[in-house]
C-alpha atoms as a PDB file:
ATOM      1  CA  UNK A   1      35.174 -82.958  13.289  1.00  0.00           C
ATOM      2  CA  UNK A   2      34.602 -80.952   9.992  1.00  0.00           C
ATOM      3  CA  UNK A   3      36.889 -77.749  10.068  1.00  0.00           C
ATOM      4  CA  UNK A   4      35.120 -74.660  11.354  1.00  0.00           C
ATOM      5  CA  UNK A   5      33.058 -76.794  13.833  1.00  0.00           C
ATOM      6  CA  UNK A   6      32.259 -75.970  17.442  1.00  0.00           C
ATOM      7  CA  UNK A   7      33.529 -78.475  19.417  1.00  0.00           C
ATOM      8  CA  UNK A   8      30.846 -80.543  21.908  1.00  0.00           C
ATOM      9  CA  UNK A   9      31.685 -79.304  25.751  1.00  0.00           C
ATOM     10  CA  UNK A  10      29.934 -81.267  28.637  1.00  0.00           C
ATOM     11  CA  UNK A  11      29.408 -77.445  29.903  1.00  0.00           C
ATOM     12  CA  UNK A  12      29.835 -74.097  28.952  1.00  0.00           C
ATOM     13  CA  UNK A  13      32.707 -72.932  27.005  1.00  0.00           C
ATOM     14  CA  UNK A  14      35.261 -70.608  28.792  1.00  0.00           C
ATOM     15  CA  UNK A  15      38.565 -69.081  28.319  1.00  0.00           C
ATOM     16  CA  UNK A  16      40.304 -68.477  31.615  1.00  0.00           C
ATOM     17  CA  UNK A  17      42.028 -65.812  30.576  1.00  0.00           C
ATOM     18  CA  UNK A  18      38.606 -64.114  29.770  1.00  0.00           C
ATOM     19  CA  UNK A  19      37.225 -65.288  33.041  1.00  0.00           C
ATOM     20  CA  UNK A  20      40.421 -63.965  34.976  1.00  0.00           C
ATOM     21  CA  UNK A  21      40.381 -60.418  33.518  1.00  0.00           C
ATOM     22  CA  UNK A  22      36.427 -60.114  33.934  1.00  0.00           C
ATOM     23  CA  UNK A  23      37.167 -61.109  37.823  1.00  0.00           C
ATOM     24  CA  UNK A  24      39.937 -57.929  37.916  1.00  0.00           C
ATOM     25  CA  UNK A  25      37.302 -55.747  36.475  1.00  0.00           C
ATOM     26  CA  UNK A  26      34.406 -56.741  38.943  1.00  0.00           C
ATOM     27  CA  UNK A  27      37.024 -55.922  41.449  1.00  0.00           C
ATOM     28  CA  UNK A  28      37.998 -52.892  40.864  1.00  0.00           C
ATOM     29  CA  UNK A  29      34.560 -51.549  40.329  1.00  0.00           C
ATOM     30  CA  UNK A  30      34.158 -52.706  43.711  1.00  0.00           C
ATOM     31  CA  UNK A  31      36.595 -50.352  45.301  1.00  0.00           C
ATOM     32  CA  UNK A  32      38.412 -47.008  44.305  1.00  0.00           C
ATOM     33  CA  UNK A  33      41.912 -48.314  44.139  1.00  0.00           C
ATOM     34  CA  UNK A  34      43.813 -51.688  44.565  1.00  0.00           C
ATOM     35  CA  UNK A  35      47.439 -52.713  44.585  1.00  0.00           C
ATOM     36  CA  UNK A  36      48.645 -55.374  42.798  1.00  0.00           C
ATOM     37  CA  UNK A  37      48.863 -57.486  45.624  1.00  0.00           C
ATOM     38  CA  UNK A  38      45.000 -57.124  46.943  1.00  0.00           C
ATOM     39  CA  UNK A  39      43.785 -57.618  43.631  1.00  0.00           C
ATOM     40  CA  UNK A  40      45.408 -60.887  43.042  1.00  0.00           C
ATOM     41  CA  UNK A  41      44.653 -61.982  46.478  1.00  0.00           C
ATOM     42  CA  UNK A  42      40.518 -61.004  45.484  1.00  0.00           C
ATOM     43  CA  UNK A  43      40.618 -62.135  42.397  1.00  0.00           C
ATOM     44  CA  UNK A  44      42.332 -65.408  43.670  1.00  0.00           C
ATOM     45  CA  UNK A  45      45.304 -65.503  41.538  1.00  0.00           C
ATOM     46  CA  UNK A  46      49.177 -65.689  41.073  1.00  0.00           C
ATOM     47  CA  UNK A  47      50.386 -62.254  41.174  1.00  0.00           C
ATOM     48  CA  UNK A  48      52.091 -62.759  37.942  1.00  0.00           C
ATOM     49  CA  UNK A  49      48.839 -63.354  36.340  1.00  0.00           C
ATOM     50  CA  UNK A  50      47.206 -60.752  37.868  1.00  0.00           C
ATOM     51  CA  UNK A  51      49.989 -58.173  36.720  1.00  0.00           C
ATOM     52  CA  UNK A  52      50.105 -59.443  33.001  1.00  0.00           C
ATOM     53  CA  UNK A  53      46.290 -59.304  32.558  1.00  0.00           C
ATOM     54  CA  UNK A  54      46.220 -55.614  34.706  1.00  0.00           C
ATOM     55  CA  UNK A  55      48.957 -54.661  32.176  1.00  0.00           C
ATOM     56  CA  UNK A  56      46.778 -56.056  28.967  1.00  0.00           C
ATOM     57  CA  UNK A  57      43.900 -53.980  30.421  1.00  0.00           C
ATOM     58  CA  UNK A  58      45.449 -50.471  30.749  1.00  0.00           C
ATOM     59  CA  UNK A  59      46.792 -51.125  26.918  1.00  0.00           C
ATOM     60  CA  UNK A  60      43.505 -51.426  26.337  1.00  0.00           C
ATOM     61  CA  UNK A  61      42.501 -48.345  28.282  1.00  0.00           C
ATOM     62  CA  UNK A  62      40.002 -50.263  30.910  1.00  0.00           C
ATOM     63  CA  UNK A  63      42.275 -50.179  33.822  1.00  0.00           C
ATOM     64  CA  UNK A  64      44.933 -47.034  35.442  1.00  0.00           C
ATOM     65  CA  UNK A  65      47.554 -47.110  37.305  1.00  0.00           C
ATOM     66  CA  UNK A  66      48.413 -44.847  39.734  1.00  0.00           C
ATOM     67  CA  UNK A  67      52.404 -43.130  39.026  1.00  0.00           C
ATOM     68  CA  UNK A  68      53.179 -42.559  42.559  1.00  0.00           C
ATOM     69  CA  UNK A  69      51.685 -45.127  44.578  1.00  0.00           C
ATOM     70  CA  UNK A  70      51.143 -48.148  41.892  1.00  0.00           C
ATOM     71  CA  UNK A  71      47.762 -48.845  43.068  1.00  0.00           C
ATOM     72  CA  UNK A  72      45.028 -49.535  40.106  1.00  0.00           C
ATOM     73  CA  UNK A  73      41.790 -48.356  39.156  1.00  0.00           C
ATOM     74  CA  UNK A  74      39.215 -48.334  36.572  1.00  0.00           C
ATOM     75  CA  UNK A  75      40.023 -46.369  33.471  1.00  0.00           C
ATOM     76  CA  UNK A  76      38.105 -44.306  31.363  1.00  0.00           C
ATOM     77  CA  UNK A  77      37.139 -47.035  28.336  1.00  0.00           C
ATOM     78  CA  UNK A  78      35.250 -49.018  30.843  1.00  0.00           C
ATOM     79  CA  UNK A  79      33.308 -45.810  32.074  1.00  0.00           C
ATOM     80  CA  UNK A  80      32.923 -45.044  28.445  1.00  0.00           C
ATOM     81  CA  UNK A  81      31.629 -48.524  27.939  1.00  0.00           C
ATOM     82  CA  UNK A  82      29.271 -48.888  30.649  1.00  0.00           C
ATOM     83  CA  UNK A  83      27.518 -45.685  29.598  1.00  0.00           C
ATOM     84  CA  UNK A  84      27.634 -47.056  25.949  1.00  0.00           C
ATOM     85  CA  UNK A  85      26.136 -50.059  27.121  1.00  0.00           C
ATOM     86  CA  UNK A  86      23.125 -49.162  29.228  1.00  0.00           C
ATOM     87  CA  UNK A  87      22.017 -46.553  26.978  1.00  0.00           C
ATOM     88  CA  UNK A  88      21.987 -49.060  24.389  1.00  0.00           C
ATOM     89  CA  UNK A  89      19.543 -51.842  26.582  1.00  0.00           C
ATOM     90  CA  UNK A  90      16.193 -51.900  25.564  1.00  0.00           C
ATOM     91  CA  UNK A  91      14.923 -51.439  29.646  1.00  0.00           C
ATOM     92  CA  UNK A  92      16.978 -48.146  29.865  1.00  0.00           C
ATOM     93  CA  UNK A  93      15.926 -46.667  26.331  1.00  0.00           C
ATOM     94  CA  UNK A  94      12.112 -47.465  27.117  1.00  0.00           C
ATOM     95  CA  UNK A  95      12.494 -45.990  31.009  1.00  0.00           C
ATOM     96  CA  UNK A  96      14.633 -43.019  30.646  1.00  0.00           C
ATOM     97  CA  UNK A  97      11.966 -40.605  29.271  1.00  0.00           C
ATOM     98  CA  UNK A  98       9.003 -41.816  31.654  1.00  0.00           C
ATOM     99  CA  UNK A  99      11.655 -41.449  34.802  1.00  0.00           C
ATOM    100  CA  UNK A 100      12.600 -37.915  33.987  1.00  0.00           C
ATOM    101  CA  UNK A 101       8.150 -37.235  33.556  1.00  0.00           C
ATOM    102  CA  UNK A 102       8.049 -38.655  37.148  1.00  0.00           C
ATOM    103  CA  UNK A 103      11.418 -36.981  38.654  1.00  0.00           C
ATOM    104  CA  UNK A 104      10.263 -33.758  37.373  1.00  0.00           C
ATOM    105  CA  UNK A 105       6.242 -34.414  38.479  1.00  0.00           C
ATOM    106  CA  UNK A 106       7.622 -35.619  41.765  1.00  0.00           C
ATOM    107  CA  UNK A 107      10.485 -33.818  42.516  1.00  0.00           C
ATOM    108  CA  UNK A 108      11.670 -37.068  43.787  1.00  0.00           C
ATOM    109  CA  UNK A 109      15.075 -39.731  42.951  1.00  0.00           C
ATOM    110  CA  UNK A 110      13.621 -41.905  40.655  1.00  0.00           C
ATOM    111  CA  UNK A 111      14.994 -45.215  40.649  1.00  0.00           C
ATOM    112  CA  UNK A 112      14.974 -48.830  38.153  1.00  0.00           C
ATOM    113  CA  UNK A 113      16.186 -51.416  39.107  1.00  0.00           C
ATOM    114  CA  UNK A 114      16.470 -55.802  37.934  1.00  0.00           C
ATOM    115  CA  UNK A 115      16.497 -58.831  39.872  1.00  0.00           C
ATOM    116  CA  UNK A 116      20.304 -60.176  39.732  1.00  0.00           C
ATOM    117  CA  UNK A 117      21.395 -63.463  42.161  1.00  0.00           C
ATOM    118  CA  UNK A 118      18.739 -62.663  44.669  1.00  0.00           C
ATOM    119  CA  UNK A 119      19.160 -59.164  44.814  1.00  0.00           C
ATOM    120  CA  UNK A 120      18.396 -55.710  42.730  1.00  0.00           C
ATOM    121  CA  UNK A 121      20.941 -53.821  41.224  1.00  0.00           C
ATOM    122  CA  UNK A 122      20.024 -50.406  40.146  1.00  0.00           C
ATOM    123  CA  UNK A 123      20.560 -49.777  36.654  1.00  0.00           C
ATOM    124  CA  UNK A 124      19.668 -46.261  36.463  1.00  0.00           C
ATOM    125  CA  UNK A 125      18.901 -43.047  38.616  1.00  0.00           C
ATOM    126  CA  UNK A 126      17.611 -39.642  38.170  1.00  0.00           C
ATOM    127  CA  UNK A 127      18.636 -37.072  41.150  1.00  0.00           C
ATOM    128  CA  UNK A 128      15.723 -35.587  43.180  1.00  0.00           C
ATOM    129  CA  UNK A 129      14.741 -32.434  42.074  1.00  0.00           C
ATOM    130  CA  UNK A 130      15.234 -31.140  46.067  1.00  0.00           C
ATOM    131  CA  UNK A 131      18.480 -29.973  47.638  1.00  0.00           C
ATOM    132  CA  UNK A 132      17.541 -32.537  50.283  1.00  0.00           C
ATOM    133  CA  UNK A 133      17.481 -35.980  48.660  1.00  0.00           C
ATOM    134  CA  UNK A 134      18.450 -39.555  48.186  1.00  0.00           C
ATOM    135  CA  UNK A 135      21.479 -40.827  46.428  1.00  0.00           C
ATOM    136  CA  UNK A 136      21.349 -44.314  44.957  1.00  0.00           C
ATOM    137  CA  UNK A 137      24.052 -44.965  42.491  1.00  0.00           C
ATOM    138  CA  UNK A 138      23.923 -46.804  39.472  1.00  0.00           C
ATOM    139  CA  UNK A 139      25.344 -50.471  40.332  1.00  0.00           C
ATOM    140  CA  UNK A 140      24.224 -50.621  43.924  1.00  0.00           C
ATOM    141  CA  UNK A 141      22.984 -53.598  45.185  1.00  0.00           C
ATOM    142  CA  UNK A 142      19.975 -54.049  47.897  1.00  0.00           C
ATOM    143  CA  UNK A 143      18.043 -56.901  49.284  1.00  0.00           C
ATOM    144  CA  UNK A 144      14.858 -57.963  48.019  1.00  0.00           C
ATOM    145  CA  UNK A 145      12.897 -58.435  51.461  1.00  0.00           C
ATOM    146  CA  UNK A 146      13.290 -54.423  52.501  1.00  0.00           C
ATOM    147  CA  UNK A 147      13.117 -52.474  49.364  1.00  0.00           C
ATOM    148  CA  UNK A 148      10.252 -51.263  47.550  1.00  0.00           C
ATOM    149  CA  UNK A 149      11.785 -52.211  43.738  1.00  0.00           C
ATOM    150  CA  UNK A 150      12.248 -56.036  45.434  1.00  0.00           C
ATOM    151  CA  UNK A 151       8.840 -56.396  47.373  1.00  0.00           C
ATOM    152  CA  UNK A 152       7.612 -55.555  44.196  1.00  0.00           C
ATOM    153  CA  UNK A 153       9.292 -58.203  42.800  1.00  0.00           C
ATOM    154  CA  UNK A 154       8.565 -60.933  45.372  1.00  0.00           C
ATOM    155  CA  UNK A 155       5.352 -60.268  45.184  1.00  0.00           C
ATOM    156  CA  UNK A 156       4.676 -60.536  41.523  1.00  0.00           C
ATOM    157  CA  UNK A 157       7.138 -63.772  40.621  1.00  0.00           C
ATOM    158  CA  UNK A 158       6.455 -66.589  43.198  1.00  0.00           C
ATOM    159  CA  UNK A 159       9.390 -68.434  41.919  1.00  0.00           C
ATOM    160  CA  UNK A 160      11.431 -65.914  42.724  1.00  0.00           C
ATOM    161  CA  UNK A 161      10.361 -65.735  46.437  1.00  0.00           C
ATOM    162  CA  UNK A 162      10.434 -69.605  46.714  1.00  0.00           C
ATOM    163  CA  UNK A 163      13.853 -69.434  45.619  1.00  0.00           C
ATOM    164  CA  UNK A 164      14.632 -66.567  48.666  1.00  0.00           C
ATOM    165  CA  UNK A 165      12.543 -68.635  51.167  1.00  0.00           C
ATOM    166  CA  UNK A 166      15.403 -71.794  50.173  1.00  0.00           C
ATOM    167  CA  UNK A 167      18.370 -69.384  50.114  1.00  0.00           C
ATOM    168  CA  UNK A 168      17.616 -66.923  52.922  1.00  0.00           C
ATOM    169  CA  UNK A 169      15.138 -68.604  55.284  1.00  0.00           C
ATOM    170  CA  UNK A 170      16.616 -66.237  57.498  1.00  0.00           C
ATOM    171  CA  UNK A 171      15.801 -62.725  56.551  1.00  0.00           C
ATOM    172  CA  UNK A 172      18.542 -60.283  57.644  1.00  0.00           C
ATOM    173  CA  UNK A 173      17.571 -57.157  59.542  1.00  0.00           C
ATOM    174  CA  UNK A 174      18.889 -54.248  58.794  1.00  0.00           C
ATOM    175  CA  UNK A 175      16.891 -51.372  60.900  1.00  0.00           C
ATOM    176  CA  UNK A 176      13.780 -51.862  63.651  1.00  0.00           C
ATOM    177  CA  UNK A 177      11.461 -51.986  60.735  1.00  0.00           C
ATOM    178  CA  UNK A 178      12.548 -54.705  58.917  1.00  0.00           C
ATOM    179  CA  UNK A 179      10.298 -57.378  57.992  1.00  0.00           C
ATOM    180  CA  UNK A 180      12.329 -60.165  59.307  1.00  0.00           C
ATOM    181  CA  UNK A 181       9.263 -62.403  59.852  1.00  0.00           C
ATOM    182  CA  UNK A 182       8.040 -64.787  56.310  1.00  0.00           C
ATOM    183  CA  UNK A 183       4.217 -64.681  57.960  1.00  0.00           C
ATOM    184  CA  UNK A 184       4.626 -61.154  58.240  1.00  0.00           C
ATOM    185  CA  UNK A 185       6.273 -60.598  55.088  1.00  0.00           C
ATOM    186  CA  UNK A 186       4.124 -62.612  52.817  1.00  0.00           C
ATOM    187  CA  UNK A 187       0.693 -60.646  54.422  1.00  0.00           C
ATOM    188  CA  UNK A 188       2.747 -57.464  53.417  1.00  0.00           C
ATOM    189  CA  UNK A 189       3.236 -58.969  49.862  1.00  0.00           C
ATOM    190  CA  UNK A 190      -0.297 -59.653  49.331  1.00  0.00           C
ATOM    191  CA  UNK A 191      -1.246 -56.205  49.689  1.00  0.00           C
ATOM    192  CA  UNK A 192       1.391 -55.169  47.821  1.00  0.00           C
ATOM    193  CA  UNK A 193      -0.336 -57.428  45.156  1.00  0.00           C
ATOM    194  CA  UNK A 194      -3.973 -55.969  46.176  1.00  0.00           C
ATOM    195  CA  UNK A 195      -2.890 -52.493  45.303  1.00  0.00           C
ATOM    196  CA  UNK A 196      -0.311 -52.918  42.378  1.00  0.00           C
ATOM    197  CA  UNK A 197       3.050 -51.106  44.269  1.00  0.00           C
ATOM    198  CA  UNK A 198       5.149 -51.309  47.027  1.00  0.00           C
ATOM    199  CA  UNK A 199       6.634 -49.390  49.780  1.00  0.00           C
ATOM    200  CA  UNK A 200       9.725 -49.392  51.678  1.00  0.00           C
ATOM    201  CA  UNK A 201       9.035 -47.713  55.089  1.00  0.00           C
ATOM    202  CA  UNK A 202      12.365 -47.291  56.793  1.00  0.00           C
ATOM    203  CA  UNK A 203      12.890 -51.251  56.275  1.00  0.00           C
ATOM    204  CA  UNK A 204      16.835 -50.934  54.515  1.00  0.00           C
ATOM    205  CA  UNK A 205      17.287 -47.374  56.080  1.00  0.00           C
ATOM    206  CA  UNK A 206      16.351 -45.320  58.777  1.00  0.00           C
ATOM    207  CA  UNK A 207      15.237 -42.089  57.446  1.00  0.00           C
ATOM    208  CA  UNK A 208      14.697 -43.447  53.981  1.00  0.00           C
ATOM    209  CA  UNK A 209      11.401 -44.406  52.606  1.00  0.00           C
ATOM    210  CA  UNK A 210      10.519 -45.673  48.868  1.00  0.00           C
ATOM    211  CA  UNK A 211       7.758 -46.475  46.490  1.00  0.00           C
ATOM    212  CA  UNK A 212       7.661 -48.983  43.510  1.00  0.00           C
ATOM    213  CA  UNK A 213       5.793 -50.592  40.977  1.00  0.00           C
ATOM    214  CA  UNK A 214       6.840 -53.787  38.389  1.00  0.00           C
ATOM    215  CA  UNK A 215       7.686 -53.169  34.702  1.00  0.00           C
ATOM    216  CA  UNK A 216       6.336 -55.877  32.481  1.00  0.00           C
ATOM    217  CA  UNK A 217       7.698 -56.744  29.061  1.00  0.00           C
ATOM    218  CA  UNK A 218       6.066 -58.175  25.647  1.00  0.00           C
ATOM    219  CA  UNK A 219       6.303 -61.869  27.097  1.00  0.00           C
ATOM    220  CA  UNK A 220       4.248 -60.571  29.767  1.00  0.00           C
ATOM    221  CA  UNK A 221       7.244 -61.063  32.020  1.00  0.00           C
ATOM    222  CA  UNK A 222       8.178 -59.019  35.447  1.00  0.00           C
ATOM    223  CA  UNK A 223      11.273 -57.728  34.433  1.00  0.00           C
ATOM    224  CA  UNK A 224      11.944 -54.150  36.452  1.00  0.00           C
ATOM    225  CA  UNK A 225      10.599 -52.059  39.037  1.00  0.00           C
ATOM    226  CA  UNK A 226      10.381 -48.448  39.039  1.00  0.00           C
ATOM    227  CA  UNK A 227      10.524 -46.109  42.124  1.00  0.00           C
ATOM    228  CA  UNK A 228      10.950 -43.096  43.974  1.00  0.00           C
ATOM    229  CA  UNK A 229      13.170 -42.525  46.891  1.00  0.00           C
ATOM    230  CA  UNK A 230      12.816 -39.927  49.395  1.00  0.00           C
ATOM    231  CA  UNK A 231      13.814 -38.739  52.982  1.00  0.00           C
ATOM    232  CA  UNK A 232      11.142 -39.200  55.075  1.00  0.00           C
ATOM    233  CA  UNK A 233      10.985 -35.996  56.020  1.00  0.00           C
ATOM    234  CA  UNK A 234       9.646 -35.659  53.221  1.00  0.00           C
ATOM    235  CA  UNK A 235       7.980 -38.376  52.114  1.00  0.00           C
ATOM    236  CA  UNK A 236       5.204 -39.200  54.891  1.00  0.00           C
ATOM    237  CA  UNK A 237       4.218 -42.758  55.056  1.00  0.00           C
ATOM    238  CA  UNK A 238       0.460 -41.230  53.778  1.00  0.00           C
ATOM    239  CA  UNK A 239       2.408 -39.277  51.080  1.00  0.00           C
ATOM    240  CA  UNK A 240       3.739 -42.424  49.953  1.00  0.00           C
ATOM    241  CA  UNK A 241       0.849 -44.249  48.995  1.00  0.00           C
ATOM    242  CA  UNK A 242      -0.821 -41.227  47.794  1.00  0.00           C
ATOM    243  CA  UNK A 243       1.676 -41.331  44.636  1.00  0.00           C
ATOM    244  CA  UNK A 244       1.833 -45.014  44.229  1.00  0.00           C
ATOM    245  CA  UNK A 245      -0.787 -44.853  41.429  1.00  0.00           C
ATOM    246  CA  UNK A 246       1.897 -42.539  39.609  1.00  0.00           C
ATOM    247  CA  UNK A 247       3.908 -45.086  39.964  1.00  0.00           C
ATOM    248  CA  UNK A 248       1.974 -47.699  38.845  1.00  0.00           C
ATOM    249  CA  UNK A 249       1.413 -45.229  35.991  1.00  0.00           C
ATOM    250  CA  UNK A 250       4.879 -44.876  35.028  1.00  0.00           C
ATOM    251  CA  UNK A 251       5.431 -48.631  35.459  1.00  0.00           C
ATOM    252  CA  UNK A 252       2.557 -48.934  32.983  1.00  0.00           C
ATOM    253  CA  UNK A 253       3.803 -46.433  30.443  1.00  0.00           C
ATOM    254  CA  UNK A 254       7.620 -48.150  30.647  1.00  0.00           C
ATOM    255  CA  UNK A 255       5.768 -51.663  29.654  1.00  0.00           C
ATOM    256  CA  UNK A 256       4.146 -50.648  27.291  1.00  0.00           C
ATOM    257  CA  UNK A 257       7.394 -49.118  25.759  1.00  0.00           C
ATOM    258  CA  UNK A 258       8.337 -52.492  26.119  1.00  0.00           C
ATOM    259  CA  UNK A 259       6.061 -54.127  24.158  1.00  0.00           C
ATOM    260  CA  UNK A 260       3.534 -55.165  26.768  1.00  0.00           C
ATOM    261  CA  UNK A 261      -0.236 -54.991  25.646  1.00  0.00           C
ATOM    262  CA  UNK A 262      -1.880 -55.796  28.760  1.00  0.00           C
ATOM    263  CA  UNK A 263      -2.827 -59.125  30.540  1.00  0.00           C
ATOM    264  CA  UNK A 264      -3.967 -61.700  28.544  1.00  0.00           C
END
């Protein structure tokens, strides 16, 4: 092998000790504190591991510890980081003007959100303008079947709902309107397709109902979905598809951003 060369690897390349501290991290950001014990025991490790990579971390500033009770917790650097990081990513820079347009039009939350694993992780949030509102934070995770930002999803990349169909061929229910039915759900993704958005009507949460619309990039790829979320209190189910070409708008204007220059 000539010096300086990467050596061949039947797979990917990875350092464990990498791996092992990345595994801490996730776990922490999981809950608000952990003792050395639990977070060995989550992270599957020895303790001794655990505590030397814990202790490399709060050197570093990503990780606490509590004085008094020992227990750990995220530090500052890796809030500063995360901040750092999604302000820097091409989806946030391109969305974070045309969600504060719609937040402030609406006086709704406005919500974006990406396809991770078979879920969609929210990426970023704007607070309703209303003392009475919804509160999706950054990081969250929610199905795809029962959410506006993944109907939209589904119904756009048929890969992607093969792929659930294989996973999940049983669709969880989570309140009375939950589209637990694939007959009933793939009719309710065809309009969805028909009219360009999608809404979530009390399908995750009771109470709760949501509108969204997909966010293409410059390879003409589905990449994001943009919403609103509401009480429905609020937010009528006629309401709800009254603003859905706003959304559609503001999907529009975030693609473009992007890159996108219309279908092809």
């Amino acid at each position: 092998m000539e010096p300086g060369a990467i050596p061949e690897s039947d797979g990917q390349v990875r350092v464990q000790s990498v791996e092992r501290a990345f595994r801490l991290l996730e776990k922490l950001v999981m809950h608000t504190e952990m003792s050395l014990g639990q977070l060995a025991e989550a992270a599957g490790m020895h303790k001794s591991t655990a505590y030397r990579l814990l202790h490399t971390l709060m050197e570093l500033g990503y990780v606490e510890q509590d004085g008094d009770q020992g227990s750990y917790r995220v530090g500052i650097r890796l809030v500063e980081m995360g901040g750092l990081a999604t302000r820097s990513w091409p989806l946030h820079r391109a969305a974070e003007p045309v969600m504060d347009r719609l937040a402030e039009a609406l006086g709704e939350a406005v919500n974006l959100a990406v396809e991770d694993g078979l879920d969609m992780v929210y990426v970023a949030t704007i607070d309703a303008y209303n003392l009475l509102r919804m509160q999706l934070n950054v990081g969250r995770r929610a199905p795809l079947h029962c959410t506006a930002v993944g109907k939209v999803m589904l119904a756009f990349r048929p890969e992607l709902l093969r792929r659930l169909q294989t996973v999940h061929p049983q669709l969880r229910r989570f309140t009375p309107h939950t589209l637990t039915d694939w007959a009933a759900l793939e009719a309710e993704l065809a309009s969805v397709r028909e009219v360009g958005f999608a809404v979530d009507d009390e399908e995750q949460e009771v109470g709760a109902r949501c509108v969204a619309a997909p966010i293409v990039d410059h390879r003409n790829r589905i990449v994001a979905s943009i919403g609103i979320s509401a009480p429905t209190a609020r937010l009528s189910r006629e309401r709800a598809i009254e603003v859905g070409p706003d959304i559609i708008e503001a999907a529009r204007q975030v693609s473009e951003r992007l890159g996108y220059l219309g279908k092809k």
